[in-house]
N, C-alpha and C. Protein backbone atom coordinates (compact mmCIF):
# COMPACT_ATOMS: atom_id res chain seq x y z
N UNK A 1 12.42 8.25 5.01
CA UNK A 1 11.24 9.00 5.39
C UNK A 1 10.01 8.29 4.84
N UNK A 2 9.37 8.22 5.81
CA UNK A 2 7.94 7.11 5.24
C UNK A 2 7.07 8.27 4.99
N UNK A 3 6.32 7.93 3.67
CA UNK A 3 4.92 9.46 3.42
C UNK A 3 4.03 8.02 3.68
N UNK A 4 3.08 9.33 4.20
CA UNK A 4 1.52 8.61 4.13
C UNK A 4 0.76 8.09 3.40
N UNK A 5 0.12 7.34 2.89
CA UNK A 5 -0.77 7.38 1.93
C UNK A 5 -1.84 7.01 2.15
N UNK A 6 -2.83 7.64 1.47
CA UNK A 6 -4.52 8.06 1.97
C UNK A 6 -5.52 6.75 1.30
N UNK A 7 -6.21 6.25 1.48
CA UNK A 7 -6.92 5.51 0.86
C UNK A 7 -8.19 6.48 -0.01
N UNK A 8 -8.86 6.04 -0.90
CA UNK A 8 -9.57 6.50 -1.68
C UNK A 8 -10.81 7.44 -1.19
N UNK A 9 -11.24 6.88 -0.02
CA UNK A 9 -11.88 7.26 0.96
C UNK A 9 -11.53 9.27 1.72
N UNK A 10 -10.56 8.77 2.13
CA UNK A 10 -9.80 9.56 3.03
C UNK A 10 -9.05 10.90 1.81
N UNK A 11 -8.63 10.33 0.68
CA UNK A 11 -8.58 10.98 -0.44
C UNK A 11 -9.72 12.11 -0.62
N UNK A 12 -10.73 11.46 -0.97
CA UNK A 12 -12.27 12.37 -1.56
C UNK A 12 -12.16 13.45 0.15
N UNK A 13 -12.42 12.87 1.13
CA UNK A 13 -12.30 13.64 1.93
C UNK A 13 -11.65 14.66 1.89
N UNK A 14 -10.47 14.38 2.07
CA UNK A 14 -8.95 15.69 1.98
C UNK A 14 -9.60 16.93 0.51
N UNK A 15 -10.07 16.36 -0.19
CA UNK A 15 -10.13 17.15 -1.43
C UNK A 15 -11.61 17.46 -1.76
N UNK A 16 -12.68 16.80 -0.70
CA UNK A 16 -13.81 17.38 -0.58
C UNK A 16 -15.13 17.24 -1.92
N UNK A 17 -14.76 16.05 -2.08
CA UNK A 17 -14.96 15.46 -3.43
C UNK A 17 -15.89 13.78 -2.72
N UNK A 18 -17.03 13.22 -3.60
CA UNK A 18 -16.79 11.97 -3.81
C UNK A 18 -16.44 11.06 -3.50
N UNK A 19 -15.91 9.76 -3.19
CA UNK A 19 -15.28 8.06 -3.80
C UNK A 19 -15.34 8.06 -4.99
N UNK A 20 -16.74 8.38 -5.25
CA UNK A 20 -17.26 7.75 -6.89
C UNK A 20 -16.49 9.31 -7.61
N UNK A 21 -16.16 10.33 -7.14
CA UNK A 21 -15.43 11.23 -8.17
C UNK A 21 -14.05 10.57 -8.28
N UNK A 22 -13.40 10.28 -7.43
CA UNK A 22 -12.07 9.81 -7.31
C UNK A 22 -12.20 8.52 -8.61
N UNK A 23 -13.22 7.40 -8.26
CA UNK A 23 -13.01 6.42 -8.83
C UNK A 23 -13.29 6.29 -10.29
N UNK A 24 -13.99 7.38 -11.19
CA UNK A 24 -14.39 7.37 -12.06
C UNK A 24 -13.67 8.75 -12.46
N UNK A 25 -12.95 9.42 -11.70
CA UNK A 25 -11.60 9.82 -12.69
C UNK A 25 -10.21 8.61 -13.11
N UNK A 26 -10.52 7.76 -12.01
CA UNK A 26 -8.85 6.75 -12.37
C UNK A 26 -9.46 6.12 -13.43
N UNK A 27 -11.24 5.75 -13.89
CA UNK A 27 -11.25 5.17 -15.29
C UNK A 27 -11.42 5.76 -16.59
N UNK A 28 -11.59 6.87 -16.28
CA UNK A 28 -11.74 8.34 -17.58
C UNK A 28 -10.25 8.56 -17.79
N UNK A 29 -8.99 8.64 -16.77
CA UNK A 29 -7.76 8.30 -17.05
C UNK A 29 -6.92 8.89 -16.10
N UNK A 30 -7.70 9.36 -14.75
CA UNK A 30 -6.79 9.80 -14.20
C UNK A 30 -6.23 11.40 -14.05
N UNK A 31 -6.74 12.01 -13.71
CA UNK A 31 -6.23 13.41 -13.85
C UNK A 31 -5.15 13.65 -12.18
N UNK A 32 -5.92 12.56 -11.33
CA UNK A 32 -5.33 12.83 -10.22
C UNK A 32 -4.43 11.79 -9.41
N UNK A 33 -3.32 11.85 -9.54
CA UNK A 33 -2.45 10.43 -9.63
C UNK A 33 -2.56 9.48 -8.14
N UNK A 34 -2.60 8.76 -8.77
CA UNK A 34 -2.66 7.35 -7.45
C UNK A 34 -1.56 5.94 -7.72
N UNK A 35 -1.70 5.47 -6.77
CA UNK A 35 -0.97 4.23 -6.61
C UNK A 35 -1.62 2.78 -6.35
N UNK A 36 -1.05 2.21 -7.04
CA UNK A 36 -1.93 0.56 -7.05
C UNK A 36 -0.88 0.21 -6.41
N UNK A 37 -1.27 -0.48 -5.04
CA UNK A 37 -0.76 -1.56 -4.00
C UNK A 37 -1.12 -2.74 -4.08
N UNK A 38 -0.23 -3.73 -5.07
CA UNK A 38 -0.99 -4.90 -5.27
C UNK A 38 -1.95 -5.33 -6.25
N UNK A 39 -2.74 -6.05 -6.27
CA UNK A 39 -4.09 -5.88 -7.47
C UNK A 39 -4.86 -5.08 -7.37
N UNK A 40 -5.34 -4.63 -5.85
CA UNK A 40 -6.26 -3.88 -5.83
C UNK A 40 -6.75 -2.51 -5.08
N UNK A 41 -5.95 -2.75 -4.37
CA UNK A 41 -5.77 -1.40 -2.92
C UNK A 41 -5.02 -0.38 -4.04
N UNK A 42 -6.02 0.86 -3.75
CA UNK A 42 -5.50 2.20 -4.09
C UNK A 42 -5.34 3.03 -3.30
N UNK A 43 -4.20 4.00 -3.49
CA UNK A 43 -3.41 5.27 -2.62
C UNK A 43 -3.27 6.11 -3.41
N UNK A 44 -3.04 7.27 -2.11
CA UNK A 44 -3.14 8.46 -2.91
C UNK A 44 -1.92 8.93 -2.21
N UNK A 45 -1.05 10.07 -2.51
CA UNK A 45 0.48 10.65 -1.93
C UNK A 45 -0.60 11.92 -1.57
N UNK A 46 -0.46 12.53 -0.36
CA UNK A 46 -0.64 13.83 -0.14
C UNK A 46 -0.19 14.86 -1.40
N UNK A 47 0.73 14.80 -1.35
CA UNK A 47 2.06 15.98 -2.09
C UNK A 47 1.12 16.16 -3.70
N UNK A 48 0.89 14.53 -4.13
CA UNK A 48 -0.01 14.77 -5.09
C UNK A 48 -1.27 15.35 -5.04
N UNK A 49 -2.04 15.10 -4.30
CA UNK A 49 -3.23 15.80 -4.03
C UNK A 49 -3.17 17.12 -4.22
N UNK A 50 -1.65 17.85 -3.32
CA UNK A 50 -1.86 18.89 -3.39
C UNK A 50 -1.23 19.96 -4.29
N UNK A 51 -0.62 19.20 -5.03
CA UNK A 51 0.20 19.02 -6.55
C UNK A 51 -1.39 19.51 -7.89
N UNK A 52 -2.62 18.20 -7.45
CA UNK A 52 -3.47 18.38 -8.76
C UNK A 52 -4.48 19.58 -8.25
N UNK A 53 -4.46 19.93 -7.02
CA UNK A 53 -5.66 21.09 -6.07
C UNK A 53 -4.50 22.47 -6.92
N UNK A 54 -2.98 22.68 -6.71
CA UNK A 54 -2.49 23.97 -7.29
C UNK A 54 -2.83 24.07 -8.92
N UNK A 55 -2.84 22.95 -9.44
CA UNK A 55 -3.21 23.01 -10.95
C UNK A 55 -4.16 23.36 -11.21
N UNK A 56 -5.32 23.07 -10.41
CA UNK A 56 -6.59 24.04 -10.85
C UNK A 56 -6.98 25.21 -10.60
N UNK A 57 -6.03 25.50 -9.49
CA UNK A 57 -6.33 27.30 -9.41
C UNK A 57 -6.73 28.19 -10.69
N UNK A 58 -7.73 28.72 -10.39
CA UNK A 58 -7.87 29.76 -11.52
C UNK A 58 -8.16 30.98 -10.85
N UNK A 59 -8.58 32.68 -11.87
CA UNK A 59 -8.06 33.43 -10.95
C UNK A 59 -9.10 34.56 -11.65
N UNK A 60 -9.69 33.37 -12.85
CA UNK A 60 -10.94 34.42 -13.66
C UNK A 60 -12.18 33.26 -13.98
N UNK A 61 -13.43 33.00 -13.79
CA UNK A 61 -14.30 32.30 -14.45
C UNK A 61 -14.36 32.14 -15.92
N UNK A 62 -13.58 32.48 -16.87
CA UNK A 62 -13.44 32.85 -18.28
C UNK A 62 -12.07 31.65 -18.60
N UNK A 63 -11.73 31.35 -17.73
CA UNK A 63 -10.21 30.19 -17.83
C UNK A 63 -10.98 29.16 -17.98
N UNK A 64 -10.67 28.22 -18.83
CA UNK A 64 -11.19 26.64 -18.96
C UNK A 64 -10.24 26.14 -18.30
């Protein structure tokens, strides 16, 4: 089964965010996992995306 994978671009899109949010979380360390193709091409897995979008649910403004 082949998954998709989103370019950095297409990423910020899906999640309604940025490039420059995407790219300056992978150097703060990453909260939202990606894949290095090579030296330099980055991907993103759907499943993850929507893996780090359930982690932030919150359900009170008082939750950090």
């Amino acid at each position: 089964m082949t998954k998709h994978l989103l370019t950095t671009q297409e990423a910020a899109d899906y999640l309604g965010v940025s490039k420059q949010f995407l790219e300056r979380d992978r150097y703060v360390g990453a909260r939202i996992p990606y894949i290095q193709v090579g030296a330099r091409a980055i991907r993103y897995r759907l499943q993850d995306l929507n893996e780090y979008l359930d982690s932030q649910l919150k359900t009170s403004t008082a939750e950090v």
